[in-house]
C-alpha atoms as a PDB file:
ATOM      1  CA  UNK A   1       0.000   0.000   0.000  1.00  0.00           C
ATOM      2  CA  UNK A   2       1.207   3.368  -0.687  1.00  0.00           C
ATOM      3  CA  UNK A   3       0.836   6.347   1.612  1.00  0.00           C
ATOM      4  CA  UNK A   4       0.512  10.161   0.340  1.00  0.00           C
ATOM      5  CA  UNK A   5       3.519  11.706  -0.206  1.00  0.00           C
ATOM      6  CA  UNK A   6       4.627  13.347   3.202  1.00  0.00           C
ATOM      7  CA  UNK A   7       3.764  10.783   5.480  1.00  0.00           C
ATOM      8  CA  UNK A   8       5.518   8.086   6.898  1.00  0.00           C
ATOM      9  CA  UNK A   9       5.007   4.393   8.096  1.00  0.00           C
ATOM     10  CA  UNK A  10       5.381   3.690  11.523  1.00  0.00           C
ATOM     11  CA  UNK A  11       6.766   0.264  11.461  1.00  0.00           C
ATOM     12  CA  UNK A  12      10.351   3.109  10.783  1.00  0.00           C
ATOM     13  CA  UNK A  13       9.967   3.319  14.589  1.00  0.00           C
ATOM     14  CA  UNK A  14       9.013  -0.063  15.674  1.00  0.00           C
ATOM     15  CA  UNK A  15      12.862  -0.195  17.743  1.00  0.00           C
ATOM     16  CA  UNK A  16      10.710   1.931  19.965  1.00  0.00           C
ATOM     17  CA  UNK A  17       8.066  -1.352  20.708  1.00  0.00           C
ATOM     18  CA  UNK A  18      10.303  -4.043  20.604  1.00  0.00           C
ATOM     19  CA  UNK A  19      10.672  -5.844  24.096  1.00  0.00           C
ATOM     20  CA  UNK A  20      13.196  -4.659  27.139  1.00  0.00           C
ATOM     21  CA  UNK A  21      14.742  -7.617  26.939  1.00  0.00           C
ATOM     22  CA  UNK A  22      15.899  -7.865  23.272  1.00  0.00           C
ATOM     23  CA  UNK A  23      17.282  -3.855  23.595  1.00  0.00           C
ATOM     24  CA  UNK A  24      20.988  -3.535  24.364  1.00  0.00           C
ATOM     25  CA  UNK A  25      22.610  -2.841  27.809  1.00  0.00           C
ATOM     26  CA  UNK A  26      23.451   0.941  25.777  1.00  0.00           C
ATOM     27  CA  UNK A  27      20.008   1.566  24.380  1.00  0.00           C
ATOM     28  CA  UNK A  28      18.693   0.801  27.664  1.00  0.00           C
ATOM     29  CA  UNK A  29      20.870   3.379  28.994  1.00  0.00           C
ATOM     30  CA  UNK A  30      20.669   5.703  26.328  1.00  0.00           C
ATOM     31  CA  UNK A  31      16.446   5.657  26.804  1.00  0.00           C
ATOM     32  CA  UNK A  32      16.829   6.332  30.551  1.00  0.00           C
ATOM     33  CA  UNK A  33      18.887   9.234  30.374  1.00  0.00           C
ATOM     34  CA  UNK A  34      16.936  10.697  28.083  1.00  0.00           C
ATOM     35  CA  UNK A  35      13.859  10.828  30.629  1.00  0.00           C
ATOM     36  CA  UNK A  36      15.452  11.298  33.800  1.00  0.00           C
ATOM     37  CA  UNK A  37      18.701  11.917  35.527  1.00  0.00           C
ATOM     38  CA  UNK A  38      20.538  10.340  38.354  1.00  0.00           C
ATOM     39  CA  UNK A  39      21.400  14.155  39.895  1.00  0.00           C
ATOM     40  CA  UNK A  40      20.154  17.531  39.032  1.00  0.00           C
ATOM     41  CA  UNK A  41      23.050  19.222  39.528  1.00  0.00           C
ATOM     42  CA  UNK A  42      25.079  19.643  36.543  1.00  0.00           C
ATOM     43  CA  UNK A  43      28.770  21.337  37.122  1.00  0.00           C
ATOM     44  CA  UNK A  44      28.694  24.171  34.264  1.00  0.00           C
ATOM     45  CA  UNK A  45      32.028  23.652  32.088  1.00  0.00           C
ATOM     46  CA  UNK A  46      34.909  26.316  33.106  1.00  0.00           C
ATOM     47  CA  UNK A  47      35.224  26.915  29.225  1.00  0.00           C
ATOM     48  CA  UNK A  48      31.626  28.032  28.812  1.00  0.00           C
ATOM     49  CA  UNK A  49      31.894  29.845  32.222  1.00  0.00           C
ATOM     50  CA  UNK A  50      35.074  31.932  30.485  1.00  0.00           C
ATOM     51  CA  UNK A  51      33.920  32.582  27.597  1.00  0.00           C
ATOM     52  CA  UNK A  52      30.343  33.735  28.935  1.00  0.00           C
ATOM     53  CA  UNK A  53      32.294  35.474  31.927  1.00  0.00           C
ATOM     54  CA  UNK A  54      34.628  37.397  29.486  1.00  0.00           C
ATOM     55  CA  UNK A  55      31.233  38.890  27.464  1.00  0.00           C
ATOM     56  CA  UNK A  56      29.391  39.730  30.707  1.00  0.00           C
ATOM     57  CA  UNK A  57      31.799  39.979  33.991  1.00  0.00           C
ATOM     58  CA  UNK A  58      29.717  38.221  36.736  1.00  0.00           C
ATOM     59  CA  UNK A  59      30.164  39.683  40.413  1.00  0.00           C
ATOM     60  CA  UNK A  60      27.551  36.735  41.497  1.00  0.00           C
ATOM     61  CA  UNK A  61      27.207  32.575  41.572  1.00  0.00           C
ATOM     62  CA  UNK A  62      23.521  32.540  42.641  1.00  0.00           C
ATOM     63  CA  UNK A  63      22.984  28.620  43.090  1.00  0.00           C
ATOM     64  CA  UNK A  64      26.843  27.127  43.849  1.00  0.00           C
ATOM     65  CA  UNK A  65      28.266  24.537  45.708  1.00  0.00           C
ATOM     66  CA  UNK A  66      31.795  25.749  47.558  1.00  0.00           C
ATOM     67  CA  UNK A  67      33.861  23.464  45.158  1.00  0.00           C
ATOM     68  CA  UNK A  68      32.164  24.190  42.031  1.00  0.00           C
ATOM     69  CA  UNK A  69      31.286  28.340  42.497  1.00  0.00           C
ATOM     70  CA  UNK A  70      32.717  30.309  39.789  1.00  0.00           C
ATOM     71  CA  UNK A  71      32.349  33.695  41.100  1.00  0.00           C
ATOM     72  CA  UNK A  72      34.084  35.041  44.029  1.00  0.00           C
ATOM     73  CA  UNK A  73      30.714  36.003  45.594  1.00  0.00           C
ATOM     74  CA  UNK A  74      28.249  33.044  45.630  1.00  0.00           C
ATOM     75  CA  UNK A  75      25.257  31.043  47.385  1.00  0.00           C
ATOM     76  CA  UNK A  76      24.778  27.857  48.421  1.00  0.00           C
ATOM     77  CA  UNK A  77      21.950  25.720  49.270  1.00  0.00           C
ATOM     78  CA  UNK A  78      22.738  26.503  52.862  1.00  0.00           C
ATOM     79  CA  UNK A  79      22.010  30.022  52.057  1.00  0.00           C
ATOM     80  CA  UNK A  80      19.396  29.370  49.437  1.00  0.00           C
ATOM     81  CA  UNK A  81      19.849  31.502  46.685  1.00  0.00           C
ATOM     82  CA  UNK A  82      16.061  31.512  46.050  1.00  0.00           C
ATOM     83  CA  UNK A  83      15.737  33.857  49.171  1.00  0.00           C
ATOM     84  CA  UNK A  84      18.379  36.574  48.297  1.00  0.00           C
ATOM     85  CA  UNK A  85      18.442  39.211  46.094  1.00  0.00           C
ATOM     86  CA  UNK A  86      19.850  38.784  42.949  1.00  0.00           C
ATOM     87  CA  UNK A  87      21.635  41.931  42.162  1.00  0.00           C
ATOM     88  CA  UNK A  88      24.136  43.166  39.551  1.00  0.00           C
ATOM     89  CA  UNK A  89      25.545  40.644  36.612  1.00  0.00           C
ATOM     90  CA  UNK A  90      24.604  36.918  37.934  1.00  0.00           C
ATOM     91  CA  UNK A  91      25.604  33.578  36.702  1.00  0.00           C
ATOM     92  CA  UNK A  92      22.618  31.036  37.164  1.00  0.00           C
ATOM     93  CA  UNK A  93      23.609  27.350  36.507  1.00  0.00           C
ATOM     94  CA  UNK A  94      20.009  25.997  38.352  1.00  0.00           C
ATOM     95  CA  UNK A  95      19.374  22.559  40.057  1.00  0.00           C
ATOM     96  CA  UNK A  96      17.601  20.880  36.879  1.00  0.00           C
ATOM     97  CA  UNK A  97      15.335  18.957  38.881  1.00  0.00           C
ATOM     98  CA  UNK A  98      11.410  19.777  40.068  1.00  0.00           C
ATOM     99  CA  UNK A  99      12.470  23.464  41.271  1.00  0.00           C
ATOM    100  CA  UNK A 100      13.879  24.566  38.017  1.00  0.00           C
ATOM    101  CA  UNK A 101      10.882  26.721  37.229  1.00  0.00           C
ATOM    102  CA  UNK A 102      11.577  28.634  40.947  1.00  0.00           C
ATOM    103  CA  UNK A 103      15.020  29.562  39.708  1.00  0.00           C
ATOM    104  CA  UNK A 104      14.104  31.003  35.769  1.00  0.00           C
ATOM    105  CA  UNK A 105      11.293  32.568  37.995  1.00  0.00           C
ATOM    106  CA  UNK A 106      13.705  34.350  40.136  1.00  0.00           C
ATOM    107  CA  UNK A 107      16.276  35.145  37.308  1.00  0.00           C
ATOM    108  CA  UNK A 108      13.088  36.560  34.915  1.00  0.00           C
ATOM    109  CA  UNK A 109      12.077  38.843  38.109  1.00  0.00           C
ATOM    110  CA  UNK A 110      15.528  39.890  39.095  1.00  0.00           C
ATOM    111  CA  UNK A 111      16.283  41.515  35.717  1.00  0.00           C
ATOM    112  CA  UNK A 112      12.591  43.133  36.039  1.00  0.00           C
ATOM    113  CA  UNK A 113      15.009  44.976  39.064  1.00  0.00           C
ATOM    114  CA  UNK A 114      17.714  45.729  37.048  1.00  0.00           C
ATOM    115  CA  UNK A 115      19.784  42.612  37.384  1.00  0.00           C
ATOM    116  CA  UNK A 116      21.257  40.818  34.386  1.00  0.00           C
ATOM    117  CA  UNK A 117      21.076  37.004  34.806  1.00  0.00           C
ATOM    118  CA  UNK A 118      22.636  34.558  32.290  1.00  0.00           C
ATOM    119  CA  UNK A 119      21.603  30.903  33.178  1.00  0.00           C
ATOM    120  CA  UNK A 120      22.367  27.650  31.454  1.00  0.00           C
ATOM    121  CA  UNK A 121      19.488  25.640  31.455  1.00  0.00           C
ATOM    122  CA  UNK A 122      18.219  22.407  29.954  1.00  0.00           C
ATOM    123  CA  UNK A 123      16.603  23.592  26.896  1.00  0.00           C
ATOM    124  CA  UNK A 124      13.302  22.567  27.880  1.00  0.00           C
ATOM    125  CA  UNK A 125      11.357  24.092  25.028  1.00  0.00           C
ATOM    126  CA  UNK A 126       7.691  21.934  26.046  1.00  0.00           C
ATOM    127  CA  UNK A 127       7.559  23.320  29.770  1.00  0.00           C
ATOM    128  CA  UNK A 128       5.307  25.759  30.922  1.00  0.00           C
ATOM    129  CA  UNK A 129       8.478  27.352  33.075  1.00  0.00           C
ATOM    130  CA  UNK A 130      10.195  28.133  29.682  1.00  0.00           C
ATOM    131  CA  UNK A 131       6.808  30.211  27.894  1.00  0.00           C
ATOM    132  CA  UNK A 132       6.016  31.931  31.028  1.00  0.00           C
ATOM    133  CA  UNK A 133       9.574  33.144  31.544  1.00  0.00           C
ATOM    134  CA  UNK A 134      12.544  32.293  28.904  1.00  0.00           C
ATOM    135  CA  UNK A 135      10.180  33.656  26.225  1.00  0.00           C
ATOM    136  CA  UNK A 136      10.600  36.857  28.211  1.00  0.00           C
ATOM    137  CA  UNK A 137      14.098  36.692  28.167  1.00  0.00           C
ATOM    138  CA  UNK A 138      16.303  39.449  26.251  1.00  0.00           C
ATOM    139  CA  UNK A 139      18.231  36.516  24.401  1.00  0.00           C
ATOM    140  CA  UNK A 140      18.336  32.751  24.497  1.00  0.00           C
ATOM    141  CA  UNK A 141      20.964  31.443  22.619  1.00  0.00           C
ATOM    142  CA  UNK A 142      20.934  27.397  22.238  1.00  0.00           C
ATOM    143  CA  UNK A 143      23.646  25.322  22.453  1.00  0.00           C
ATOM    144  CA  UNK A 144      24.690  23.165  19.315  1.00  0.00           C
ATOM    145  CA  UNK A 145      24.996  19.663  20.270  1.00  0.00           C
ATOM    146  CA  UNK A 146      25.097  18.469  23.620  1.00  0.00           C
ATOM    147  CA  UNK A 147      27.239  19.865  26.950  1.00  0.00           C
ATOM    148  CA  UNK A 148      29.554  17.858  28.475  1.00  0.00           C
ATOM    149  CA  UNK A 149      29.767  18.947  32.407  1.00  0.00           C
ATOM    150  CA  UNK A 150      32.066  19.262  34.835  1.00  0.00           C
ATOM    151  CA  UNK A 151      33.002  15.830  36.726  1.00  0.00           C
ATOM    152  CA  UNK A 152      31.636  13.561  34.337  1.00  0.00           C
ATOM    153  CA  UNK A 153      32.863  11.760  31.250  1.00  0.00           C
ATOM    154  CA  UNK A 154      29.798  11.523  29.140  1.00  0.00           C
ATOM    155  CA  UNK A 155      27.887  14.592  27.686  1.00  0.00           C
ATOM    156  CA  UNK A 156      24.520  15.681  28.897  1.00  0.00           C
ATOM    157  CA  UNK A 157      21.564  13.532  27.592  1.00  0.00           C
ATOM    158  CA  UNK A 158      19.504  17.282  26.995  1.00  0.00           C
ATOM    159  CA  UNK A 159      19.824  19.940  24.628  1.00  0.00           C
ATOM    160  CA  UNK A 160      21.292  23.009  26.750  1.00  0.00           C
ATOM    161  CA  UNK A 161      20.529  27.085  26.462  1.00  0.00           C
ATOM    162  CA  UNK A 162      22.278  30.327  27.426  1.00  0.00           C
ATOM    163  CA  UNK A 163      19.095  32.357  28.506  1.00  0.00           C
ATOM    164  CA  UNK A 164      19.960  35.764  29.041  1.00  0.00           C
ATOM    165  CA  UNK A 165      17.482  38.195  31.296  1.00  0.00           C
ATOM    166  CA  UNK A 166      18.160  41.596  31.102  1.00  0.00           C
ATOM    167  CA  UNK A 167      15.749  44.310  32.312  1.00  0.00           C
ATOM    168  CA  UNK A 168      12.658  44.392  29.496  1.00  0.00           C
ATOM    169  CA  UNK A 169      14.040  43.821  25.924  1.00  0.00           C
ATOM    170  CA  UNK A 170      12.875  42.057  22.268  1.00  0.00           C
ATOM    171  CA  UNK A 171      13.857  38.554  22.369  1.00  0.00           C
ATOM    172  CA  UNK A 172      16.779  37.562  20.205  1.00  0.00           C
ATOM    173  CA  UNK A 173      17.964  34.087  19.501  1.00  0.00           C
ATOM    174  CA  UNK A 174      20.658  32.592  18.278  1.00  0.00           C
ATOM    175  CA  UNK A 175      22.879  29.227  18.414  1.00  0.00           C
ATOM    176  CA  UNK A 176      26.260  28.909  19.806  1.00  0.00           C
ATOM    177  CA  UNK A 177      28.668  25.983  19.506  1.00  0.00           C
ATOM    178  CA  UNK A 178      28.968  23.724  22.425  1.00  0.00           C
END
């Protein structure tokens, strides 16, 4: 049987119905990283910190652990970022877990107070999070290809952004190489 140009027969995804047992050890592992992570905290990559640092000169690490901060000034979970005021030129690498939306939140309103906040965030195009607030952004600039963080040898299984929120401008995108 033929099909009208433009469409496409599904049996071109039947790897996707085929039983657990007959899929590899890496497809298994490929599948569940692609749905869920073992940590949400993802260690941004010094060179992507440098080159972003160079363009915008943070003064502040708003969600850091002490061994992974990459401003001078910074706050940690025991200080909870979420409850201090973001002021100045920011760097926001976020928890990519559940509270993700709390922290683009936070960055979207501090720049709504004059802040500039550049975060690196799962690209997370479907979420409600990311049209209520990164759609507000003055630029989001996605990465090409996928990140690999600090502290571990494989890259990320998610497509990563530079969102940049800066005080009430048009949105601009753009790709960068990662």
């Amino acid at each position: 049987m033929s099909l009208p140009a433009g469409f496409v027969q599904l049996e071109l995804f039947s790897a996707l119905r085929e039983p657990a047992k007959k899929m590899s050890f890496e497809n298994k592992r490929l599948n569940a990283g692609l749905f869920s992570s073992n940590t949400d905290e993802w260690e941004t990559p010094q060179w992507l910190f440098d080159q972003l640092n160079e363009e915008f000169g943070f003064e502040l690490d708003v969600c850091a652990l002490p061994h992974n901060a990459k401003c001078e000034k910074f706050f940690t979970p025991e200080n909870n970022g979420l409850a201090q005021e973001w002021k100045g030129v920011c760097w926001c690498n976020p928890p990519y877990g559940r509270e993700i939306s709390k922290w683009v939140r936070k960055a979207y309103e501090s720049a709504q107070k004059k802040a500039t906040v550049v975060c690196l965030i799962p690209a997370r195009t479907d979420t409600s999070w990311w049209h209520e607030y990164c759609m507000k952004a003055a630029e989001i600039r996605f990465i090409r290809g996928r990140l690999r963080f600090g502290g571990v040898k494989d890259n990320a299984p998610f497509p990563s952004a530079i969102v940049i929120f800066k005080g009430h401008h048009k949105l601009k995108i753009s790709s960068m190489r990662g």
